[in-house]
PDB file of N, CA and C in Angstrom:
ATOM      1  N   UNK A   1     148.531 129.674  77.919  1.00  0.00           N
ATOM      2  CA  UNK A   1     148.608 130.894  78.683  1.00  0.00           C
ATOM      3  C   UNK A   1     147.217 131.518  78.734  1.00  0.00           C
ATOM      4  N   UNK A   2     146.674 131.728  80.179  1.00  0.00           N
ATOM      5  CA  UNK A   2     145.372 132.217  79.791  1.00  0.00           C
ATOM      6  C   UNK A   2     145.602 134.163  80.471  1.00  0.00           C
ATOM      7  N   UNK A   3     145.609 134.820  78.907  1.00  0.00           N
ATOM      8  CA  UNK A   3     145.015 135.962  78.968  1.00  0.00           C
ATOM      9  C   UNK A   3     143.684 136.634  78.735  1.00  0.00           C
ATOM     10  N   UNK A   4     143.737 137.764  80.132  1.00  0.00           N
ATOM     11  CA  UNK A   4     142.071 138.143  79.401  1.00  0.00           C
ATOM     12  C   UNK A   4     142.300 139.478  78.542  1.00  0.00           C
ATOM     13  N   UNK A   5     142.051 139.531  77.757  1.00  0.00           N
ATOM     14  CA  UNK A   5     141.459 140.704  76.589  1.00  0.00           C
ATOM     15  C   UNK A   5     140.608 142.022  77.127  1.00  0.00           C
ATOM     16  N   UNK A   6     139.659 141.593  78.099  1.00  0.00           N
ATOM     17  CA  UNK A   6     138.704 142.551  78.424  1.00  0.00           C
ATOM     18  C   UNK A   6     139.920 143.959  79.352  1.00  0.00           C
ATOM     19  N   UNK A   7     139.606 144.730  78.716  1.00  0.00           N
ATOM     20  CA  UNK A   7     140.365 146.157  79.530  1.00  0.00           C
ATOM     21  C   UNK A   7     139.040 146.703  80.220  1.00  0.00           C
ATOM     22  N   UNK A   8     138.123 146.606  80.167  1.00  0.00           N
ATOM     23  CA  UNK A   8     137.507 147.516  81.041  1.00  0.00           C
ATOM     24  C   UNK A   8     137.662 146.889  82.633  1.00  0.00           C
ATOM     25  N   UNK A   9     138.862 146.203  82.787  1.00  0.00           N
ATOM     26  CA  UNK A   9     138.640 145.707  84.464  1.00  0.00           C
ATOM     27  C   UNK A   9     139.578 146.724  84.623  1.00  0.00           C
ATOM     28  N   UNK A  10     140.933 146.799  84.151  1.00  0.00           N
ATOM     29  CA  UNK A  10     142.198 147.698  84.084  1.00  0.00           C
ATOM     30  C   UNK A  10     141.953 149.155  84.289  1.00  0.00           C
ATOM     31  N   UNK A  11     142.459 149.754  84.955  1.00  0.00           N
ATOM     32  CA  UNK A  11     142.138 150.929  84.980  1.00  0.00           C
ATOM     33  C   UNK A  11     143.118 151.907  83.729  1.00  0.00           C
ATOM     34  N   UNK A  12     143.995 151.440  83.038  1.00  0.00           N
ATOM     35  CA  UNK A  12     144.958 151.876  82.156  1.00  0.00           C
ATOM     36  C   UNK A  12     144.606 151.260  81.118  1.00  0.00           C
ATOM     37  N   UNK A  13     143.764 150.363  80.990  1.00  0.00           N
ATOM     38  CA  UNK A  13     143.210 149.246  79.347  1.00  0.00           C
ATOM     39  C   UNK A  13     144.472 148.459  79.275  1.00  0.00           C
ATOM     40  N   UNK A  14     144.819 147.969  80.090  1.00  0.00           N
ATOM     41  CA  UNK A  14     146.194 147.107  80.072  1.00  0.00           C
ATOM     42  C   UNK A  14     145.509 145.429  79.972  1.00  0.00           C
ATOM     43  N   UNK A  15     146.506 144.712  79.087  1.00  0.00           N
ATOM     44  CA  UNK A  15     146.039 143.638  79.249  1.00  0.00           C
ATOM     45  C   UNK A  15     146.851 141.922  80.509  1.00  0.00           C
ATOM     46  N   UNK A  16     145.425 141.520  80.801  1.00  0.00           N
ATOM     47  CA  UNK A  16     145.860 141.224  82.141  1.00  0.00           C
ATOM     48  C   UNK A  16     145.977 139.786  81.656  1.00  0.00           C
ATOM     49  N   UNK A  17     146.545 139.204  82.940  1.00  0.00           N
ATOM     50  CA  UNK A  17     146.713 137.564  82.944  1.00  0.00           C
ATOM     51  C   UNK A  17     146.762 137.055  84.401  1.00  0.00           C
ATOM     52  N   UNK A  18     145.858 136.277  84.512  1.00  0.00           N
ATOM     53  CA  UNK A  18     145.738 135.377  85.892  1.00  0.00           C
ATOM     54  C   UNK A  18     145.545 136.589  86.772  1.00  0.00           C
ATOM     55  N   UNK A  19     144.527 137.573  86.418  1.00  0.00           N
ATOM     56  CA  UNK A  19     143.934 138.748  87.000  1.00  0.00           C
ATOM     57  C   UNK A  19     145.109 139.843  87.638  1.00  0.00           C
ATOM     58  N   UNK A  20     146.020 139.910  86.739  1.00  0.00           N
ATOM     59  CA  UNK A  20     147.042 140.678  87.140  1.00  0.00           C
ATOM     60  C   UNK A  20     147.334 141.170  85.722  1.00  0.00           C
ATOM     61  N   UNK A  21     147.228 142.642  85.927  1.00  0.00           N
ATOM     62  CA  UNK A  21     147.502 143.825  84.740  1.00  0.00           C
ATOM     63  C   UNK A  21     149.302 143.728  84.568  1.00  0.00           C
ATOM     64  N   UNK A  22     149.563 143.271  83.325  1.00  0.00           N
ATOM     65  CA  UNK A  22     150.835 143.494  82.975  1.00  0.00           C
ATOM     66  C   UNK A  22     151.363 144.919  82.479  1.00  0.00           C
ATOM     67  N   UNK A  23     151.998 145.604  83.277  1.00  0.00           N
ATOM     68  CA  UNK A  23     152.764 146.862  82.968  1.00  0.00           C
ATOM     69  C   UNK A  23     151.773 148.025  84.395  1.00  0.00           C
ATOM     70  N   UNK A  24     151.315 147.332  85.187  1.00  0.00           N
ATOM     71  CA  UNK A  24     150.081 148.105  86.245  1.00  0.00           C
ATOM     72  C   UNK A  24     151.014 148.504  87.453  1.00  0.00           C
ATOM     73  N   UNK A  25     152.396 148.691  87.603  1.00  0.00           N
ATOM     74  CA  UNK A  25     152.402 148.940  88.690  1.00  0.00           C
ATOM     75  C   UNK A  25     153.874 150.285  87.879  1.00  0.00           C
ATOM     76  N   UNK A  26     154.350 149.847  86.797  1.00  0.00           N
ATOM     77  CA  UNK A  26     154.666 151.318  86.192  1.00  0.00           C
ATOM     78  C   UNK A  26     153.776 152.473  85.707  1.00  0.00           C
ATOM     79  N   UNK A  27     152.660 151.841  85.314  1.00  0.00           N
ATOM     80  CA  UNK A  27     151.781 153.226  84.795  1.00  0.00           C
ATOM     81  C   UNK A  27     151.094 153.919  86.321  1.00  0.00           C
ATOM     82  N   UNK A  28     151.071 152.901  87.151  1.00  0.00           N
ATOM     83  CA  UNK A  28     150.572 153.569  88.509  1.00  0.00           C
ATOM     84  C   UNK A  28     151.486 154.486  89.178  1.00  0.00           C
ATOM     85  N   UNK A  29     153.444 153.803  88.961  1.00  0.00           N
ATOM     86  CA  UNK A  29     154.696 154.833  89.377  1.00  0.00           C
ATOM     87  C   UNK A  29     154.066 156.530  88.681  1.00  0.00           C
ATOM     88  N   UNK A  30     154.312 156.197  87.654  1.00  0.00           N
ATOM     89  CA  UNK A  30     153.974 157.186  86.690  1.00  0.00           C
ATOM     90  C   UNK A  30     152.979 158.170  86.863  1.00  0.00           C
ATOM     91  N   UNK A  31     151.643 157.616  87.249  1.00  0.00           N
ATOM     92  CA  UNK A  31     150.566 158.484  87.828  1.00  0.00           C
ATOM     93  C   UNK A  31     150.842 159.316  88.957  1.00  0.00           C
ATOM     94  N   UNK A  32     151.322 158.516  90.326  1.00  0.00           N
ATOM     95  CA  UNK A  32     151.998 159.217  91.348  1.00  0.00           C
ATOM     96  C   UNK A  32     153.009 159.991  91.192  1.00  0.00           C
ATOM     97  N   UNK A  33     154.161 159.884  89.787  1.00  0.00           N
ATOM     98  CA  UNK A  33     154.916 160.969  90.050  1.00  0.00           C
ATOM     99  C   UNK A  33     154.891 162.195  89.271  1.00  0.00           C
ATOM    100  N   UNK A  34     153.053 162.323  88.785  1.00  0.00           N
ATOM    101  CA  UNK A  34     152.657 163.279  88.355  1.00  0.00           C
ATOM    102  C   UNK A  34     152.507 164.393  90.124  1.00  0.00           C
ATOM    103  N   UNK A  35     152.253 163.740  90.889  1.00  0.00           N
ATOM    104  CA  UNK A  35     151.634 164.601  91.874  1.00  0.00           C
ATOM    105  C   UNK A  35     152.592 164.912  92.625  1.00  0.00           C
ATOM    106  N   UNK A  36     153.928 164.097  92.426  1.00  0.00           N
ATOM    107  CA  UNK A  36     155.162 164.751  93.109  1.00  0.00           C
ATOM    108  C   UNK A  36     155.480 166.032  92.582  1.00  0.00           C
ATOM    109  N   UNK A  37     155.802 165.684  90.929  1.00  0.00           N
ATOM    110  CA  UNK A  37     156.321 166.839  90.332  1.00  0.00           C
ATOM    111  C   UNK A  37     154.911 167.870  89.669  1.00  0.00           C
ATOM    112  N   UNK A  38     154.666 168.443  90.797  1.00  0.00           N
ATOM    113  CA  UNK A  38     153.281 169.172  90.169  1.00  0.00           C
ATOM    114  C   UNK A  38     153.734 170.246  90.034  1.00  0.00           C
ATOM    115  N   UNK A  39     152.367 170.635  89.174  1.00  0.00           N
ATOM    116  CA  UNK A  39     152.336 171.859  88.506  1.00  0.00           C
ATOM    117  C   UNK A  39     153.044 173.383  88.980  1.00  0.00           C
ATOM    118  N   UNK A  40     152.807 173.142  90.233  1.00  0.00           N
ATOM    119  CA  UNK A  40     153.534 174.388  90.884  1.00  0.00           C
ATOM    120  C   UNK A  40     154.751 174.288  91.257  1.00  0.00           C
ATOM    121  N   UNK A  41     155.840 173.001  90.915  1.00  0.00           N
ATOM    122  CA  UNK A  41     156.775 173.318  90.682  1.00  0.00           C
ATOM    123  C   UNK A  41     157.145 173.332  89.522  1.00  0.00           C
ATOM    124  N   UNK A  42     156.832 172.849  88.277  1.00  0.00           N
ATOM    125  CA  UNK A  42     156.998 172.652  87.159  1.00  0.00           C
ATOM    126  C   UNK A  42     157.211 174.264  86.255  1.00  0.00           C
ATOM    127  N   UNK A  43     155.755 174.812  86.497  1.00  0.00           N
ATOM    128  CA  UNK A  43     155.373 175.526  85.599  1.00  0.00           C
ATOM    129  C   UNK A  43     155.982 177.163  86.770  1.00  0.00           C
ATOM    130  N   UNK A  44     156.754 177.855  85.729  1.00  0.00           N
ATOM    131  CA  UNK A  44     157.083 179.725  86.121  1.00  0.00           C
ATOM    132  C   UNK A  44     156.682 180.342  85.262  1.00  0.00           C
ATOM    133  N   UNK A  45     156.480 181.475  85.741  1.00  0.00           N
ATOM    134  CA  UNK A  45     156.147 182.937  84.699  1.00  0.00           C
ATOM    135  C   UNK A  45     157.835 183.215  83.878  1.00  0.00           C
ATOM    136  N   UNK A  46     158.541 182.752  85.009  1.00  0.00           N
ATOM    137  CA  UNK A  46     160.093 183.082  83.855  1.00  0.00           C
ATOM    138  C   UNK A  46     160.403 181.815  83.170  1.00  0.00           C
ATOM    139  N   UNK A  47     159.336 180.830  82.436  1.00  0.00           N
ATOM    140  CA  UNK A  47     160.068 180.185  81.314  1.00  0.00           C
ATOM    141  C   UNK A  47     160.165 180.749  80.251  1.00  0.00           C
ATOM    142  N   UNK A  48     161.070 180.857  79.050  1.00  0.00           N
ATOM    143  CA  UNK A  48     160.935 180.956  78.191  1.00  0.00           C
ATOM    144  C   UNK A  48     159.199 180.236  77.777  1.00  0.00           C
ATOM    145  N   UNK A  49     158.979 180.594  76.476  1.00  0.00           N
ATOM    146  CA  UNK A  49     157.735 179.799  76.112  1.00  0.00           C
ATOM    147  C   UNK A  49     157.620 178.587  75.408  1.00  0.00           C
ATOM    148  N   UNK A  50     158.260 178.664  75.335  1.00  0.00           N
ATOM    149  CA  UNK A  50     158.860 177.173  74.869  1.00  0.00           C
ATOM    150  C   UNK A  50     158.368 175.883  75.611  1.00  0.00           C
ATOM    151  N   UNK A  51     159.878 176.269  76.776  1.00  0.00           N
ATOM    152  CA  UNK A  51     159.836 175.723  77.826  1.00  0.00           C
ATOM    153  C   UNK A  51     158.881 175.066  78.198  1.00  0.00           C
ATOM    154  N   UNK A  52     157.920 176.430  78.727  1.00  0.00           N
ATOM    155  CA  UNK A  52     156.441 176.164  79.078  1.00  0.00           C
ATOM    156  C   UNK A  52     155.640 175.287  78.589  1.00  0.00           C
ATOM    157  N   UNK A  53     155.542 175.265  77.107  1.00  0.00           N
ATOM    158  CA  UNK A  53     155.298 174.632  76.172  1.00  0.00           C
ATOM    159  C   UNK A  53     155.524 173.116  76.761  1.00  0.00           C
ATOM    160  N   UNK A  54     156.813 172.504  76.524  1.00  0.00           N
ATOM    161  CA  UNK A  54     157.524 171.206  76.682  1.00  0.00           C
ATOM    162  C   UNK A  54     156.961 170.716  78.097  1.00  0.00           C
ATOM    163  N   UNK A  55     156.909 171.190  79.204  1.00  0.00           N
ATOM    164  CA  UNK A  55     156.502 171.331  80.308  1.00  0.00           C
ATOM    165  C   UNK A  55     155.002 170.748  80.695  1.00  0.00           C
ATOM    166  N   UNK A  56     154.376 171.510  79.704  1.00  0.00           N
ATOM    167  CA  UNK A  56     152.350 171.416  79.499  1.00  0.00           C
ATOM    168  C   UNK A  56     152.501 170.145  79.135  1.00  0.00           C
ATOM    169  N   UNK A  57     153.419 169.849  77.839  1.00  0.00           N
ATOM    170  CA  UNK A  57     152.897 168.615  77.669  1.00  0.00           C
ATOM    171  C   UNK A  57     153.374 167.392  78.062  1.00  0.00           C
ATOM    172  N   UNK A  58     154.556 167.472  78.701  1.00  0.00           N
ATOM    173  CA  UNK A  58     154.875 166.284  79.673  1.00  0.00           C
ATOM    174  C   UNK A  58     153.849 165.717  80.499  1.00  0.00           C
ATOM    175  N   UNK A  59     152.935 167.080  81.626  1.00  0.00           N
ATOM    176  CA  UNK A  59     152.169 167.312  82.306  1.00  0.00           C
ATOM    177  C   UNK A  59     151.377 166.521  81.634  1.00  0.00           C
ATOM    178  N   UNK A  60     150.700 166.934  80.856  1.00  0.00           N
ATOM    179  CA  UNK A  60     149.812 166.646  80.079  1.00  0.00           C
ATOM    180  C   UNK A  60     149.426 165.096  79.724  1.00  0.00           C
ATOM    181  N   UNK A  61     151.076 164.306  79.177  1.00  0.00           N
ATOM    182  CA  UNK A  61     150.972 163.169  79.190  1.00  0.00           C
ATOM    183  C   UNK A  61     150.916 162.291  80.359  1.00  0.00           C
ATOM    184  N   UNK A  62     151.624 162.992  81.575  1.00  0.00           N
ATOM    185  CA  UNK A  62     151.726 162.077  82.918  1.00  0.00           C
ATOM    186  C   UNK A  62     150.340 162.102  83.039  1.00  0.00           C
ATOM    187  N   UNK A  63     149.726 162.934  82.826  1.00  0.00           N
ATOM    188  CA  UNK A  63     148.186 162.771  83.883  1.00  0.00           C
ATOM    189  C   UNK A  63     147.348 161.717  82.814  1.00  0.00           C
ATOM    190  N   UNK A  64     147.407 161.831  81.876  1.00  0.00           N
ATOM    191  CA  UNK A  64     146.697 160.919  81.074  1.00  0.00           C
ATOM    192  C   UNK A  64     147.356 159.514  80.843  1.00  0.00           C
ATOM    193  N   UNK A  65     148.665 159.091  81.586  1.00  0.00           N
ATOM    194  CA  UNK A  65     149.307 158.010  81.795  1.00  0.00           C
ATOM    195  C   UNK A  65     149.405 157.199  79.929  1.00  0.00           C
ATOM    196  N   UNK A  66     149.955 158.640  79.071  1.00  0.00           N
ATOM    197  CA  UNK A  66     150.317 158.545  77.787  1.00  0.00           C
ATOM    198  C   UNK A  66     151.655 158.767  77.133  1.00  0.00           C
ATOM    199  N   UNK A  67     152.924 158.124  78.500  1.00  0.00           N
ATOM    200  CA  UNK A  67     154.435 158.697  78.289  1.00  0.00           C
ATOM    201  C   UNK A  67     154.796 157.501  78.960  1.00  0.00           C
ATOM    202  N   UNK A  68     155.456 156.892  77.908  1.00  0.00           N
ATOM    203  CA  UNK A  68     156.926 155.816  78.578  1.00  0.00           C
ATOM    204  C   UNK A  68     157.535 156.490  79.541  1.00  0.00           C
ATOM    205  N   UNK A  69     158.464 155.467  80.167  1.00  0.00           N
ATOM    206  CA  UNK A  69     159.722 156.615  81.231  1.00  0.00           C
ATOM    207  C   UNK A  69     160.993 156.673  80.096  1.00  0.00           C
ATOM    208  N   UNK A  70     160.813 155.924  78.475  1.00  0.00           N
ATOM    209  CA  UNK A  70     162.155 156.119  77.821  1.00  0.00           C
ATOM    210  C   UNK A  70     161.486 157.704  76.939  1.00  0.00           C
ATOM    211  N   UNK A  71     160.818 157.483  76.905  1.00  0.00           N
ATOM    212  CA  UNK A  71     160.172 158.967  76.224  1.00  0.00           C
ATOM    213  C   UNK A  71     160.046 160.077  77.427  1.00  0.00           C
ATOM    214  N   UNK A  72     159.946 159.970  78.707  1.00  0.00           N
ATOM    215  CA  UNK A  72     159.666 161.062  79.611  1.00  0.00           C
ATOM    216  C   UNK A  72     161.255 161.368  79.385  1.00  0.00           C
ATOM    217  N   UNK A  73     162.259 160.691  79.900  1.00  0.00           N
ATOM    218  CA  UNK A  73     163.592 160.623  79.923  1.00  0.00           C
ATOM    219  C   UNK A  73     164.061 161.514  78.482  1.00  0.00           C
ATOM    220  N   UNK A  74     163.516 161.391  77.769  1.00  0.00           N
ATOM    221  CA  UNK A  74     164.072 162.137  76.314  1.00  0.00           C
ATOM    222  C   UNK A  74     163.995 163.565  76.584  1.00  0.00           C
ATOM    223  N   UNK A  75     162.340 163.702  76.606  1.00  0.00           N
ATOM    224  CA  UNK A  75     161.985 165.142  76.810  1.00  0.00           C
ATOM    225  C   UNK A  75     162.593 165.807  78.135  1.00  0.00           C
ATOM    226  N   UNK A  76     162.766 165.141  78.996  1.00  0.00           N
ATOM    227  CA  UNK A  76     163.190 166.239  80.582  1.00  0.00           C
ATOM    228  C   UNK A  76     164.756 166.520  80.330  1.00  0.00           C
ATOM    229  N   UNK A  77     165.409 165.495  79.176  1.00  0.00           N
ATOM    230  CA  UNK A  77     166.610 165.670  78.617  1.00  0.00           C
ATOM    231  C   UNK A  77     166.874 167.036  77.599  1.00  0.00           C
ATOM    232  N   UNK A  78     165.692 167.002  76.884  1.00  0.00           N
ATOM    233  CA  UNK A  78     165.812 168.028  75.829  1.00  0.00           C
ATOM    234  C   UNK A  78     165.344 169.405  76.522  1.00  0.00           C
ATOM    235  N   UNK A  79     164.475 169.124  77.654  1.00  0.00           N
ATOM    236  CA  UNK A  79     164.264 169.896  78.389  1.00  0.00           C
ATOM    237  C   UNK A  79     165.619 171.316  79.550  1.00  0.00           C
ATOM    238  N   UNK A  80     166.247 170.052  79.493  1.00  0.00           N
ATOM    239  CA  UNK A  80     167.499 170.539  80.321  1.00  0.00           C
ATOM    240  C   UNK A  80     168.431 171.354  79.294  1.00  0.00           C
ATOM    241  N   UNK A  81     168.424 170.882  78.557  1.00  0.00           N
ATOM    242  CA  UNK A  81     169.075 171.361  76.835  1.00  0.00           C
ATOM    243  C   UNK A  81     168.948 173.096  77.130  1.00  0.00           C
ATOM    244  N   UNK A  82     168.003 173.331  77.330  1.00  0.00           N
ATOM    245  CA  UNK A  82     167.175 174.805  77.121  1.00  0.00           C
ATOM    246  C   UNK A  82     167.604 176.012  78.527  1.00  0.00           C
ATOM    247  N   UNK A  83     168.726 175.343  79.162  1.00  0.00           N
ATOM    248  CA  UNK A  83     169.345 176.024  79.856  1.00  0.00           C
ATOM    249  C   UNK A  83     170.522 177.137  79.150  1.00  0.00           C
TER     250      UNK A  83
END
């Protein structure tokens, strides 16, 4: 099996094979559906602070493409909780 090691081709440090990034077209979903669910719908002056809180750092992780979708799925769960 020839894999390459080098991440600086990857734009996510993903490691590739036969010049194709394995896991590159979920962390790219992921990037884009930071800009769906943006900030200005995300974030109100009437959250609790909490909320807000949980919110920042979802944000936070989508943009830095540092959140599974089984971990986003947890938090927008625990998120809903807070109703």
């Amino acid at each position: 099996m020839d894999i390459e090691r080098n991440h600086d081709r990857c734009e996510f440090g993903l490691t590739c094979q036969k010049g194709l990034c394995l896991g590159f077209n979920a962390r790219q979903n992921i990037k884009f559906m930071t800009k769906i669910l943006s900030k200005i719908l995300l974030f109100s002056p009437v959250y609790p602070d909490q909320l807000s809180r949980e919110v920042g750092s979802i944000l936070t992780d989508l943009d830095d493409n540092a959140i599974t979708s089984w971990v986003l799925y947890s938090k927008l769960k625990t998120i809903n909780s807070y109703r």
